[in-house]
N, C-alpha and C. Protein backbone atom coordinates (compact mmCIF):
# COMPACT_ATOMS: atom_id res chain seq x y z
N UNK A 1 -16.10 -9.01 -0.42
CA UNK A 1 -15.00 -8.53 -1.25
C UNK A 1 -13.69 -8.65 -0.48
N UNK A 2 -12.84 -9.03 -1.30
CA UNK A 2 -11.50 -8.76 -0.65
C UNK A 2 -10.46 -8.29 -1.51
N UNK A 3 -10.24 -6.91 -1.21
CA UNK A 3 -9.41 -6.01 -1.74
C UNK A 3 -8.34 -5.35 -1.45
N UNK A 4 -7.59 -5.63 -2.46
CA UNK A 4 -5.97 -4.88 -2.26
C UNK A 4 -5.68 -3.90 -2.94
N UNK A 5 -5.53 -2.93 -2.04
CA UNK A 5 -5.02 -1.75 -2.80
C UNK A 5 -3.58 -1.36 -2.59
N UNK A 6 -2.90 -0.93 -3.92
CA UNK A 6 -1.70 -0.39 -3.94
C UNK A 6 -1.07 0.54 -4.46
N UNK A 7 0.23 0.56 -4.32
CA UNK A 7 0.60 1.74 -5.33
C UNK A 7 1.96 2.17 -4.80
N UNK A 8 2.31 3.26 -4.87
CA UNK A 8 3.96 3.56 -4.53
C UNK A 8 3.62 4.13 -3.16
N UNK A 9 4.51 4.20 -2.50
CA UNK A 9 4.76 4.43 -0.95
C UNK A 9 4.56 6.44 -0.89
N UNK A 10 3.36 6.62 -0.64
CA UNK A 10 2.45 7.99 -0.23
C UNK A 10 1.59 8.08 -1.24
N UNK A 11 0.96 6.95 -2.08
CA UNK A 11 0.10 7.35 -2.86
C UNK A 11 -1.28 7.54 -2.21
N UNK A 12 -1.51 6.77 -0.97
CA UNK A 12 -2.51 6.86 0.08
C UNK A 12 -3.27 5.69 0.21
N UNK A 13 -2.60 4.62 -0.17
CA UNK A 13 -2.77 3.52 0.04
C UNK A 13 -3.87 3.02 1.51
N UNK A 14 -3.18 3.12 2.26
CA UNK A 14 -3.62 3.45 3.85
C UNK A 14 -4.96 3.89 3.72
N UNK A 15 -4.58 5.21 3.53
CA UNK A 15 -6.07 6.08 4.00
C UNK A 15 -7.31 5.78 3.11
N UNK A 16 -6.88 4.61 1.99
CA UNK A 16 -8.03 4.59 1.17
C UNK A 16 -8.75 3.07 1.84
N UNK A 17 -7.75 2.30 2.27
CA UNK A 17 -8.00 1.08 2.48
C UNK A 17 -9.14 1.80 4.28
N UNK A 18 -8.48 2.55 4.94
CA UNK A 18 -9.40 3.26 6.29
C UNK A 18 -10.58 3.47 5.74
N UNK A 19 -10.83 4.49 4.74
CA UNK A 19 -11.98 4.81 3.97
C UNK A 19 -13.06 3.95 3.64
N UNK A 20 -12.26 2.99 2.87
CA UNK A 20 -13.28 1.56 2.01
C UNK A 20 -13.32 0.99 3.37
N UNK A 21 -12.83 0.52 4.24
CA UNK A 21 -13.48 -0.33 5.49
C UNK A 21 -14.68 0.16 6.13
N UNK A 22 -14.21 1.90 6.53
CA UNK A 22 -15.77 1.97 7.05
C UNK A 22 -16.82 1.96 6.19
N UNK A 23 -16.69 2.16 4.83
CA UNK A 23 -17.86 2.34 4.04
C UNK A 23 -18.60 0.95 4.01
N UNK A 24 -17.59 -0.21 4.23
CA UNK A 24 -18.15 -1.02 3.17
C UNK A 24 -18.24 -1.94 4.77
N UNK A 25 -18.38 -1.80 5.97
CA UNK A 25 -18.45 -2.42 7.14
C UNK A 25 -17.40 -3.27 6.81
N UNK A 26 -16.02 -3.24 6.91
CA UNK A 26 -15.19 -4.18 6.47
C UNK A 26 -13.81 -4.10 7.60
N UNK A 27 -13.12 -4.95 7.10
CA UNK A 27 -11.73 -4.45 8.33
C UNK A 27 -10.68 -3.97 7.24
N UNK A 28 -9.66 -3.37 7.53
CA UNK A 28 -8.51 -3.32 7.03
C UNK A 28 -7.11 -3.66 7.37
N UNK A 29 -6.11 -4.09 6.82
CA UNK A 29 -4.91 -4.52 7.23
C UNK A 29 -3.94 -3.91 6.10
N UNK A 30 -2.72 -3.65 6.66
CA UNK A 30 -1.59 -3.05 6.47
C UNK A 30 -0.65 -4.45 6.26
N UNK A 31 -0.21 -4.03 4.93
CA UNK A 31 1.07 -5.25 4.70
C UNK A 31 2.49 -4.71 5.95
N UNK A 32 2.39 -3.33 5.74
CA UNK A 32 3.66 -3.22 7.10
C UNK A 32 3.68 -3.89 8.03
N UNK A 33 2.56 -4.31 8.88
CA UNK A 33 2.28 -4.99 9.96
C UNK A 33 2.62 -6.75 9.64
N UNK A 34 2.38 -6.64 8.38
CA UNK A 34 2.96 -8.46 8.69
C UNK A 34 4.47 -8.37 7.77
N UNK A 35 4.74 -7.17 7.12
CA UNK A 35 6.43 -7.33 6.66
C UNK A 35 7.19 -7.04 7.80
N UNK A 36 7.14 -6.12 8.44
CA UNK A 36 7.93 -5.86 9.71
C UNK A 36 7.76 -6.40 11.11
N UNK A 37 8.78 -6.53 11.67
CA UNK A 37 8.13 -7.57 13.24
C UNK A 37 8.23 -5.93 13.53
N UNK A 38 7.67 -6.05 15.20
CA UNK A 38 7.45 -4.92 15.99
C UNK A 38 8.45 -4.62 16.42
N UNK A 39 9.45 -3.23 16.30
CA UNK A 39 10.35 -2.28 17.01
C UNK A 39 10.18 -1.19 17.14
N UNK A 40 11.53 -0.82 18.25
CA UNK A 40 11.44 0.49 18.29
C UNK A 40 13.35 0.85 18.20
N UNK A 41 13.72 1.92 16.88
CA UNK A 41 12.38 2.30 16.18
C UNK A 41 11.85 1.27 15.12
N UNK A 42 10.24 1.51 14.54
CA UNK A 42 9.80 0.78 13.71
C UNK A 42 10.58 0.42 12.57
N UNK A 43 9.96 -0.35 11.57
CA UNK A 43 10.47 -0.63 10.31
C UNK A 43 12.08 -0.87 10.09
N UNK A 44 11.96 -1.74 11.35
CA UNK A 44 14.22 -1.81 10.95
C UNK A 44 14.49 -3.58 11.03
N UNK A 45 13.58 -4.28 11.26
CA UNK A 45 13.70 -5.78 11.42
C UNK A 45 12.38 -6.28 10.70
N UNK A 46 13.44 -6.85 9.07
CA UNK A 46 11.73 -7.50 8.30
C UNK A 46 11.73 -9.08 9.11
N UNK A 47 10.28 -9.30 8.17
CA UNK A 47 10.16 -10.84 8.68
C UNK A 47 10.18 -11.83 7.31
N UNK A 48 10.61 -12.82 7.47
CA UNK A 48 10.93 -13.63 6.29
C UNK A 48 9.45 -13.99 5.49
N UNK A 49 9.50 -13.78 4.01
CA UNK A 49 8.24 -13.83 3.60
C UNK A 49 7.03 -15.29 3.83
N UNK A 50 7.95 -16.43 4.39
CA UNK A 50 6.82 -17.13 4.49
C UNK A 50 6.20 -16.76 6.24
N UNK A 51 6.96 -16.11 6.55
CA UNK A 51 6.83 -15.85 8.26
C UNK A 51 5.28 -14.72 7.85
N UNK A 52 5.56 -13.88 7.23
CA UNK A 52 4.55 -12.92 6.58
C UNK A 52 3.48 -13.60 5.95
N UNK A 53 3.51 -14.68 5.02
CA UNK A 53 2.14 -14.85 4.60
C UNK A 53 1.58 -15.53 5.27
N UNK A 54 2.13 -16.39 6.69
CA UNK A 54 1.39 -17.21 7.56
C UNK A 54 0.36 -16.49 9.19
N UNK A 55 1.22 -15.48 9.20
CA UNK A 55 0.62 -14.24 9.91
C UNK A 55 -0.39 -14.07 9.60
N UNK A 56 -0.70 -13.42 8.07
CA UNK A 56 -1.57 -12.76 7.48
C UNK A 56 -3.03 -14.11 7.69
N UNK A 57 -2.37 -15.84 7.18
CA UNK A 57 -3.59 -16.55 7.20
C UNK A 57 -4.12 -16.63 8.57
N UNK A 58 -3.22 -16.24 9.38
CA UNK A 58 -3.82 -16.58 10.98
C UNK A 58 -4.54 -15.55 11.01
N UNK A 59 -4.33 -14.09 10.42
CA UNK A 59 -5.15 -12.92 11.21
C UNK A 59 -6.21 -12.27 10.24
N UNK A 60 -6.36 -12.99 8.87
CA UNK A 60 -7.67 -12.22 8.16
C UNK A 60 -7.53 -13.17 6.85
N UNK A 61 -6.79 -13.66 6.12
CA UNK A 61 -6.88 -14.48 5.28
C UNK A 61 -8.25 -15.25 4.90
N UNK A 62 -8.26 -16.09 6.08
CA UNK A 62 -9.48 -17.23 5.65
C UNK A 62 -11.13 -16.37 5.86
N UNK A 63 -11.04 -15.19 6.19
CA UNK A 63 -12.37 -14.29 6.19
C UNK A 63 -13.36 -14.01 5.12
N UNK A 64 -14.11 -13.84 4.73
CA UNK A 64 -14.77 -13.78 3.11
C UNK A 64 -14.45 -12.41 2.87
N UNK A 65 -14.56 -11.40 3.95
CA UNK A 65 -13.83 -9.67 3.14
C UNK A 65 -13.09 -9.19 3.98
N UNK A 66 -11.88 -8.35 3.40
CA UNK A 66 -11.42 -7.98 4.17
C UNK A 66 -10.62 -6.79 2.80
N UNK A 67 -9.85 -5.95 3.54
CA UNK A 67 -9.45 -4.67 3.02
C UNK A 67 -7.34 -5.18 3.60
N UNK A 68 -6.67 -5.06 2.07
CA UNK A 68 -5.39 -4.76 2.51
C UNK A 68 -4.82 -3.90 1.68
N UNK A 69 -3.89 -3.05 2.56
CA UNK A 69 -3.68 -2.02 1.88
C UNK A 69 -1.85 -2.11 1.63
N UNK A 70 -1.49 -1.61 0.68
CA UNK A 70 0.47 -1.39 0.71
C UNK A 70 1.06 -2.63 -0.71
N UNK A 71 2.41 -2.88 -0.23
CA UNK A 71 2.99 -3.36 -1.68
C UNK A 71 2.87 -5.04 -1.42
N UNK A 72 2.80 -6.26 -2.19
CA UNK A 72 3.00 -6.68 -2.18
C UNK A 72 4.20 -7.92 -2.90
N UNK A 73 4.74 -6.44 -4.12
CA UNK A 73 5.59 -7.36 -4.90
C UNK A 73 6.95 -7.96 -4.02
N UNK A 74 7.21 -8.62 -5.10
CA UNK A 74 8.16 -9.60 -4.25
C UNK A 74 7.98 -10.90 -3.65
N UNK A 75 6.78 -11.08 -2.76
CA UNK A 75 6.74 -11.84 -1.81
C UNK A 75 4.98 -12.21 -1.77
N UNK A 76 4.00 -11.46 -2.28
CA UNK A 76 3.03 -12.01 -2.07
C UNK A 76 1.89 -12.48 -3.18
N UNK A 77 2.81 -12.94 -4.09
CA UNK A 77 2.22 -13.51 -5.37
C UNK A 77 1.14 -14.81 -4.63
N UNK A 78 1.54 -15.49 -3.53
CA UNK A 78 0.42 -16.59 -3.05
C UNK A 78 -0.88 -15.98 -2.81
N UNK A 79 -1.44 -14.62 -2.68
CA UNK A 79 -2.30 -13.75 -2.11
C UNK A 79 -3.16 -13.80 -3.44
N UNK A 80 -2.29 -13.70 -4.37
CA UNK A 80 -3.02 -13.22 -6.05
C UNK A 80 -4.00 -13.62 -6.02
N UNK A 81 -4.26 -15.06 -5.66
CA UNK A 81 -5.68 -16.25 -6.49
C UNK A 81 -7.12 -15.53 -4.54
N UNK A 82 -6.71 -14.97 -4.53
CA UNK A 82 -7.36 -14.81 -3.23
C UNK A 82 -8.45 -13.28 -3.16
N UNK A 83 -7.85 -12.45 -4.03
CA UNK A 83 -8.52 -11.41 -4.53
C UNK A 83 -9.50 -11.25 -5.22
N UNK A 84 -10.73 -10.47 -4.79
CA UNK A 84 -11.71 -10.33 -5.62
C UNK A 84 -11.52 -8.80 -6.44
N UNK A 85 -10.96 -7.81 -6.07
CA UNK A 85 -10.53 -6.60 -6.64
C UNK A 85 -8.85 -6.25 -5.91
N UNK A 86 -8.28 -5.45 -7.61
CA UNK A 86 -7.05 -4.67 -6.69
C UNK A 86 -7.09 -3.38 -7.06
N UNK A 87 -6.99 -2.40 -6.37
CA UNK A 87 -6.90 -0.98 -6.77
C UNK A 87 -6.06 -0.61 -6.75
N UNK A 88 -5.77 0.18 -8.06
CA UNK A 88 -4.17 0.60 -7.77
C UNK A 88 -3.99 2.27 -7.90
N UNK A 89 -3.15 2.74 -7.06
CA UNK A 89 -3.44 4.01 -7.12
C UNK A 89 -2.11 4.91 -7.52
N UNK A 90 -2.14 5.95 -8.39
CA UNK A 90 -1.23 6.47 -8.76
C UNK A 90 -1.21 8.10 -8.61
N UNK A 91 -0.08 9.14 -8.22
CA UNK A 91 -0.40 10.11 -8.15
C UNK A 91 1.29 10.29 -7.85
N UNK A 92 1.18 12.17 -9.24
CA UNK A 92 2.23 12.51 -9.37
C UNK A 92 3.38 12.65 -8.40
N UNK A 93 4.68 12.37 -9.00
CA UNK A 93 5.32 12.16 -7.86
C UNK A 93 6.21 13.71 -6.48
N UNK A 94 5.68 14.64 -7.03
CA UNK A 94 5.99 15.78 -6.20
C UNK A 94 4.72 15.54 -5.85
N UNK A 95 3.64 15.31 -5.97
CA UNK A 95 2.32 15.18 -5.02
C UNK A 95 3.06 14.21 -3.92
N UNK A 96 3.25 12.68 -4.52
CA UNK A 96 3.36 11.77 -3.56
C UNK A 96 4.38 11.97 -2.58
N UNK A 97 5.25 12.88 -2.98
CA UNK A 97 6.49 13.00 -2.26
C UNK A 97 6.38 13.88 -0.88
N UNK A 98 5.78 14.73 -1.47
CA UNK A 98 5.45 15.82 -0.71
C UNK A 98 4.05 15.46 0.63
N UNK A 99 3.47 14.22 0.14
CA UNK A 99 2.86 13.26 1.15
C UNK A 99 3.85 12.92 2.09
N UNK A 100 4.75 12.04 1.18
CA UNK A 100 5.33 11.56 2.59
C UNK A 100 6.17 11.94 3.23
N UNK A 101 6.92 13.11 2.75
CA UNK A 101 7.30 14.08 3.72
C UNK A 101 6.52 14.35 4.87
N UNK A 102 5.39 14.96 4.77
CA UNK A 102 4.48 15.27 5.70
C UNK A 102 3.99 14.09 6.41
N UNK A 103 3.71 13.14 6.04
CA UNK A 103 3.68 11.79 6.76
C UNK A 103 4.47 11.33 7.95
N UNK A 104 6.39 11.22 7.20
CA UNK A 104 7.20 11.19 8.42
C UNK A 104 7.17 12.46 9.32
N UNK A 105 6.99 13.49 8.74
CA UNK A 105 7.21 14.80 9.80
C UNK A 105 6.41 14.11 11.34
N UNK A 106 5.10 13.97 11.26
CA UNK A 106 4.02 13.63 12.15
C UNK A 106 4.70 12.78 12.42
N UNK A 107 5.01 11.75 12.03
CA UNK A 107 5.59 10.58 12.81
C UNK A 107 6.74 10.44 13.64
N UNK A 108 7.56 11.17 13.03
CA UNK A 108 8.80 11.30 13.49
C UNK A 108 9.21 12.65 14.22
N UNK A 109 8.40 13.72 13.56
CA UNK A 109 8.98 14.90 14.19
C UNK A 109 10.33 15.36 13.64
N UNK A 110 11.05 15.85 14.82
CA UNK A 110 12.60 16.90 14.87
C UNK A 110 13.45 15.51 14.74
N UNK A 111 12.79 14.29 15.14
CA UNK A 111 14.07 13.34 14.87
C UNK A 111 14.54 12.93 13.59
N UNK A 112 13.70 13.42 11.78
CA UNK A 112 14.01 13.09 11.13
C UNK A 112 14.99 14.64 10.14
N UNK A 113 15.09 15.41 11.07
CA UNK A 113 15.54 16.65 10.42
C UNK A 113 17.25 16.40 10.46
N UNK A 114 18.25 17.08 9.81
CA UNK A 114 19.90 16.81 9.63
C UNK A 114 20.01 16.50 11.27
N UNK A 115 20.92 15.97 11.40
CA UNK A 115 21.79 15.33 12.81
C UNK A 115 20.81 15.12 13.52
N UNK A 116 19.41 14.52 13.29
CA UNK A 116 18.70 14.06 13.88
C UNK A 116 18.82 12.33 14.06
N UNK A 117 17.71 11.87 15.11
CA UNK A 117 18.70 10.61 15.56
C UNK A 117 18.10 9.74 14.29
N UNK A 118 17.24 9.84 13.42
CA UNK A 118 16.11 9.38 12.19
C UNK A 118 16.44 9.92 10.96
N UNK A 119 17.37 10.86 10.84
CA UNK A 119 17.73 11.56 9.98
C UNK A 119 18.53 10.75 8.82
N UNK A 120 19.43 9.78 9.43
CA UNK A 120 19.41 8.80 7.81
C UNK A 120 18.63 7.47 7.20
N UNK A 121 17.61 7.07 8.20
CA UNK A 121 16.78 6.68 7.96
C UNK A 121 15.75 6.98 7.05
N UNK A 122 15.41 8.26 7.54
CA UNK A 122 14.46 9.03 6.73
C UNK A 122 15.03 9.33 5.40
N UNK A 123 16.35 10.02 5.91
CA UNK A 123 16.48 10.10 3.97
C UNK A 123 17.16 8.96 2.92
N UNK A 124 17.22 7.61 4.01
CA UNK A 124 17.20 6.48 2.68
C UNK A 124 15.99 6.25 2.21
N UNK A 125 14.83 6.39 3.10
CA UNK A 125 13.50 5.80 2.92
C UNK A 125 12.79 6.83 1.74
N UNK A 126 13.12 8.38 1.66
CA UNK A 126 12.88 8.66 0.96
C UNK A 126 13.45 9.04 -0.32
N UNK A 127 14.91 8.64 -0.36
CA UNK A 127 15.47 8.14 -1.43
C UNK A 127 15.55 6.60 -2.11
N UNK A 128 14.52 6.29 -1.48
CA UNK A 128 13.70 4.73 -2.04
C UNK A 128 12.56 4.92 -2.53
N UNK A 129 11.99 5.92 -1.69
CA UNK A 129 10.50 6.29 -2.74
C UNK A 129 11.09 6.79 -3.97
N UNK A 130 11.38 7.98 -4.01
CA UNK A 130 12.15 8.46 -5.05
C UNK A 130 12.46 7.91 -6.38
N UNK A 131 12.85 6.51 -6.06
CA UNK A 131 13.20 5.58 -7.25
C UNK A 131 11.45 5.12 -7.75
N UNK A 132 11.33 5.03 -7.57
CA UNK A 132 9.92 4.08 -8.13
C UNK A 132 9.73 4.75 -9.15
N UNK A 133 9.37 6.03 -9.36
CA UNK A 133 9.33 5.98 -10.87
C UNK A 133 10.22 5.82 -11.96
N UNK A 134 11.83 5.24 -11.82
CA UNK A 134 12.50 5.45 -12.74
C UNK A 134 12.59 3.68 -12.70
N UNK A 135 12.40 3.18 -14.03
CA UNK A 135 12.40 2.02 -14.22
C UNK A 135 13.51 0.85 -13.86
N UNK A 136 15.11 1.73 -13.90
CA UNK A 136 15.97 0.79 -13.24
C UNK A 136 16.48 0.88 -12.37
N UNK A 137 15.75 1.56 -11.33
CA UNK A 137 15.82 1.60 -9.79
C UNK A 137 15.82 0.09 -9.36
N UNK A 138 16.84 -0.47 -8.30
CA UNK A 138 16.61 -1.49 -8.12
C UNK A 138 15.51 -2.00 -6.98
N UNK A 139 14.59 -0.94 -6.26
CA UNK A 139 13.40 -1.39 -5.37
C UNK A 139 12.21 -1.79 -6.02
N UNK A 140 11.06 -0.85 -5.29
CA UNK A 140 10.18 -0.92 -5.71
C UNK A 140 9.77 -0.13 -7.06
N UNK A 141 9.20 -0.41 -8.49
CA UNK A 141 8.66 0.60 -9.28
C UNK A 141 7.82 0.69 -10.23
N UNK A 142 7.25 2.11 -10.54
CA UNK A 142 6.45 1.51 -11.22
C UNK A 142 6.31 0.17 -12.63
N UNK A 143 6.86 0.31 -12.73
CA UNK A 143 6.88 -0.50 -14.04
C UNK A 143 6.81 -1.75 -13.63
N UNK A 144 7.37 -2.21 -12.46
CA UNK A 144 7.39 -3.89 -11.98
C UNK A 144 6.24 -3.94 -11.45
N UNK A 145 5.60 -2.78 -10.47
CA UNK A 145 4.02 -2.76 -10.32
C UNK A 145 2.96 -2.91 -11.27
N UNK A 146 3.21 -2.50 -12.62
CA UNK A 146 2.38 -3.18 -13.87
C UNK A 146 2.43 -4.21 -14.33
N UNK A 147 3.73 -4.69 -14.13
CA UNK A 147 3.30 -5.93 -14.88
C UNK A 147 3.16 -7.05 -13.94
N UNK A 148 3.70 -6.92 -12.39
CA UNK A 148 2.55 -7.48 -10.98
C UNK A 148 1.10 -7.48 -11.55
N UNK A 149 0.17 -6.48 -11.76
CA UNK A 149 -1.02 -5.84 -11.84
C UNK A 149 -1.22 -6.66 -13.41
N UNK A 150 -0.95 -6.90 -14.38
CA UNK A 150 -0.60 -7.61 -15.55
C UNK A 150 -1.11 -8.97 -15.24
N UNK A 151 -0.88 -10.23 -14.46
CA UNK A 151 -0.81 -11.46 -13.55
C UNK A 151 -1.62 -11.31 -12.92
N UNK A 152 -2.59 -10.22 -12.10
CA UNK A 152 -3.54 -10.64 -11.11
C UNK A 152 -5.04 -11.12 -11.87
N UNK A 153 -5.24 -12.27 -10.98
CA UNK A 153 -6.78 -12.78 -11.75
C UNK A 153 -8.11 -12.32 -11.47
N UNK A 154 -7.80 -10.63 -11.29
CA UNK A 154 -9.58 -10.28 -10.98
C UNK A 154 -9.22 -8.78 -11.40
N UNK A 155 -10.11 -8.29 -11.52
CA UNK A 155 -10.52 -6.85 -11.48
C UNK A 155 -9.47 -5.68 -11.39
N UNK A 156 -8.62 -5.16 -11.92
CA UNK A 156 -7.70 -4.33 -11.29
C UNK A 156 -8.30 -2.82 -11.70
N UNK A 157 -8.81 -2.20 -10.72
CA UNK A 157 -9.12 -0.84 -10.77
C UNK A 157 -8.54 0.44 -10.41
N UNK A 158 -7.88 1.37 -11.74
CA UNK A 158 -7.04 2.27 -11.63
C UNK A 158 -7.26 3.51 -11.57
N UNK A 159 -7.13 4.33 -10.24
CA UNK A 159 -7.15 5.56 -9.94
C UNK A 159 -6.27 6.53 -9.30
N UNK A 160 -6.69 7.40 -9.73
CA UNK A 160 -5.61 9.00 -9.50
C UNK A 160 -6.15 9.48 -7.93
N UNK A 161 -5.00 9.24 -7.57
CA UNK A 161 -5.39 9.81 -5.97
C UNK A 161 -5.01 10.67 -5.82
N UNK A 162 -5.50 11.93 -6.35
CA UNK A 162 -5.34 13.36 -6.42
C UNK A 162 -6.29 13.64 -5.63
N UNK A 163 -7.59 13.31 -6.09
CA UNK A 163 -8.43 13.74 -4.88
C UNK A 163 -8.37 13.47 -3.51
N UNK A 164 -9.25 14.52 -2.66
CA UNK A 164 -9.22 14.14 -1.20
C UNK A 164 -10.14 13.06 -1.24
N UNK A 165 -9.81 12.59 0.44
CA UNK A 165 -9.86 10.90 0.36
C UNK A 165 -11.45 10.24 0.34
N UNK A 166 -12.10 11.83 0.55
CA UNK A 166 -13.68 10.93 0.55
C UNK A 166 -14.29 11.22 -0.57
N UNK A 167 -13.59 11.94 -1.53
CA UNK A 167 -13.93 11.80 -2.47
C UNK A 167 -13.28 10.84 -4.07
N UNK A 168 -12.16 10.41 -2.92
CA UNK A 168 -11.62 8.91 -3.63
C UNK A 168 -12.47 7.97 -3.35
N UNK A 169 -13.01 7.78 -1.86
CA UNK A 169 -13.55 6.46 -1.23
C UNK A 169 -14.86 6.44 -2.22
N UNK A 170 -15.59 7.68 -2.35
CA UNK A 170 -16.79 7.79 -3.27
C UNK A 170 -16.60 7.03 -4.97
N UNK A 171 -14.74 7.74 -5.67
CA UNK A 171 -14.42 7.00 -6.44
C UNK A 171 -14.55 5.41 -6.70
N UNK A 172 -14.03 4.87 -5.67
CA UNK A 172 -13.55 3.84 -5.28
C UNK A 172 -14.74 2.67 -5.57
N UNK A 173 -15.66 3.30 -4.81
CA UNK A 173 -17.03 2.79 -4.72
C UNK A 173 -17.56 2.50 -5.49
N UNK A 174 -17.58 3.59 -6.33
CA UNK A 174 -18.49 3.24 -7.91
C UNK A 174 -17.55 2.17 -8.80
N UNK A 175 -16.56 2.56 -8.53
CA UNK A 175 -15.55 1.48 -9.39
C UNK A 175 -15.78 -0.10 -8.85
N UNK A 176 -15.92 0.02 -7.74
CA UNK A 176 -16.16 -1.20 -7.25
C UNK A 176 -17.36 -2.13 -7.56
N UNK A 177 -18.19 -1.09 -7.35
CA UNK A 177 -19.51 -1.42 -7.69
C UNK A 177 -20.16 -1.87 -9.37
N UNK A 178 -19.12 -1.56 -9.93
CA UNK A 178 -18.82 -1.06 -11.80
C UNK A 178 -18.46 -2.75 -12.13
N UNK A 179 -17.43 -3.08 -11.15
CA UNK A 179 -16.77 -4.75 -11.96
C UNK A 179 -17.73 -5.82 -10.51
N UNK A 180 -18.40 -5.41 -9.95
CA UNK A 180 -19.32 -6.50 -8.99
C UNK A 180 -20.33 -6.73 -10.25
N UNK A 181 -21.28 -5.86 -10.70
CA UNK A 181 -22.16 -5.44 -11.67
C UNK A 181 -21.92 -6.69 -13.10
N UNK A 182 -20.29 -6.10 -13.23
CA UNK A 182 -20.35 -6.98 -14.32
C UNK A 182 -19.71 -8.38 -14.49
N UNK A 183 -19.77 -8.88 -13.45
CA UNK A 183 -18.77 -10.01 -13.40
C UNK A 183 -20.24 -10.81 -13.37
């Protein structure tokens, strides 16, 4: 299998793609890791999208399974014909928000609090999540994520990541197991 899961930025993208790897003896990969080159601090120098999808063929692409997790609109429509499932995950947005609050806290700490040295970083990044659900936000949102998900040629399996995560991965599973079954 090779599966992409997505969804808006704290839907738990990540932790589901961690989940489904160990279950399913699989690896996982993070689109952050091939959109962003490596800094410090992180996430402040992207990489040009063909620089990104050639990464990706050098480091798991040509594998028969593999697990990726995060966004790919925009830039990774070449990935589409390559998928055997995509999961997409959705969850209210004071849930999701309130994720990634707690997300950067850990990460960042006291540096993302007022006159901190992360402090406008953090709050563009989460005045970018923010937008996704309103349709004419100009980033990422939902609505351009459907009809992405609209175009893909396999399986797209949709769940509420409300639950905790092993009892998503359990979700996940059966769903998975649901369109293997019937294909």
């Amino acid at each position: 299998m090779r599966i992409h899961i997505t969804g808006a930025s704290g839907a738990g993208c990540s932790t589901l793609a961690r989940g489904l790897a160990i279950r399913l003896a699989s690896q996982c990969f993070d689109t952050d890791d091939f959109y962003w080159h490596p800094s410090d601090p992180p996430f402040t120098r992207k990489r040009r999208p063909e620089e990104r999808l050639a990464l990706m063929k050098e480091v798991f692409l040509p594998r028969p399974d593999w697990i990726l997790a995060g966004s790919l609109l925009g830039w990774g429509d070449p990935l589409a014909p390559r998928f055997s499932h995509v999961v997409f995950l959705t969850l209210p947005p004071a849930q999701r928000l309130a994720q990634l609050r707690r997300r950067e806290r850990l990460r960042y700490g006291d540096a993302i609090l007022p006159g901190g040295p992360r402090a406008e970083a953090h709050q563009a990044f989460m005045d970018y999540a923010m937008g996704y659900d309103f349709p004419d936000f100009t980033g990422r949102t939902r609505l351009k994520h459907e009809l992405w998900l609209e175009e893909m040629p396999c399986p797209v399996i949709r769940l509420d990541a409300s639950a905790p995560p092993a009892a998503l991965v359990e979700t996940a599973i059966a769903a998975l197991d649901q369109t293997v079954g019937a294909a």
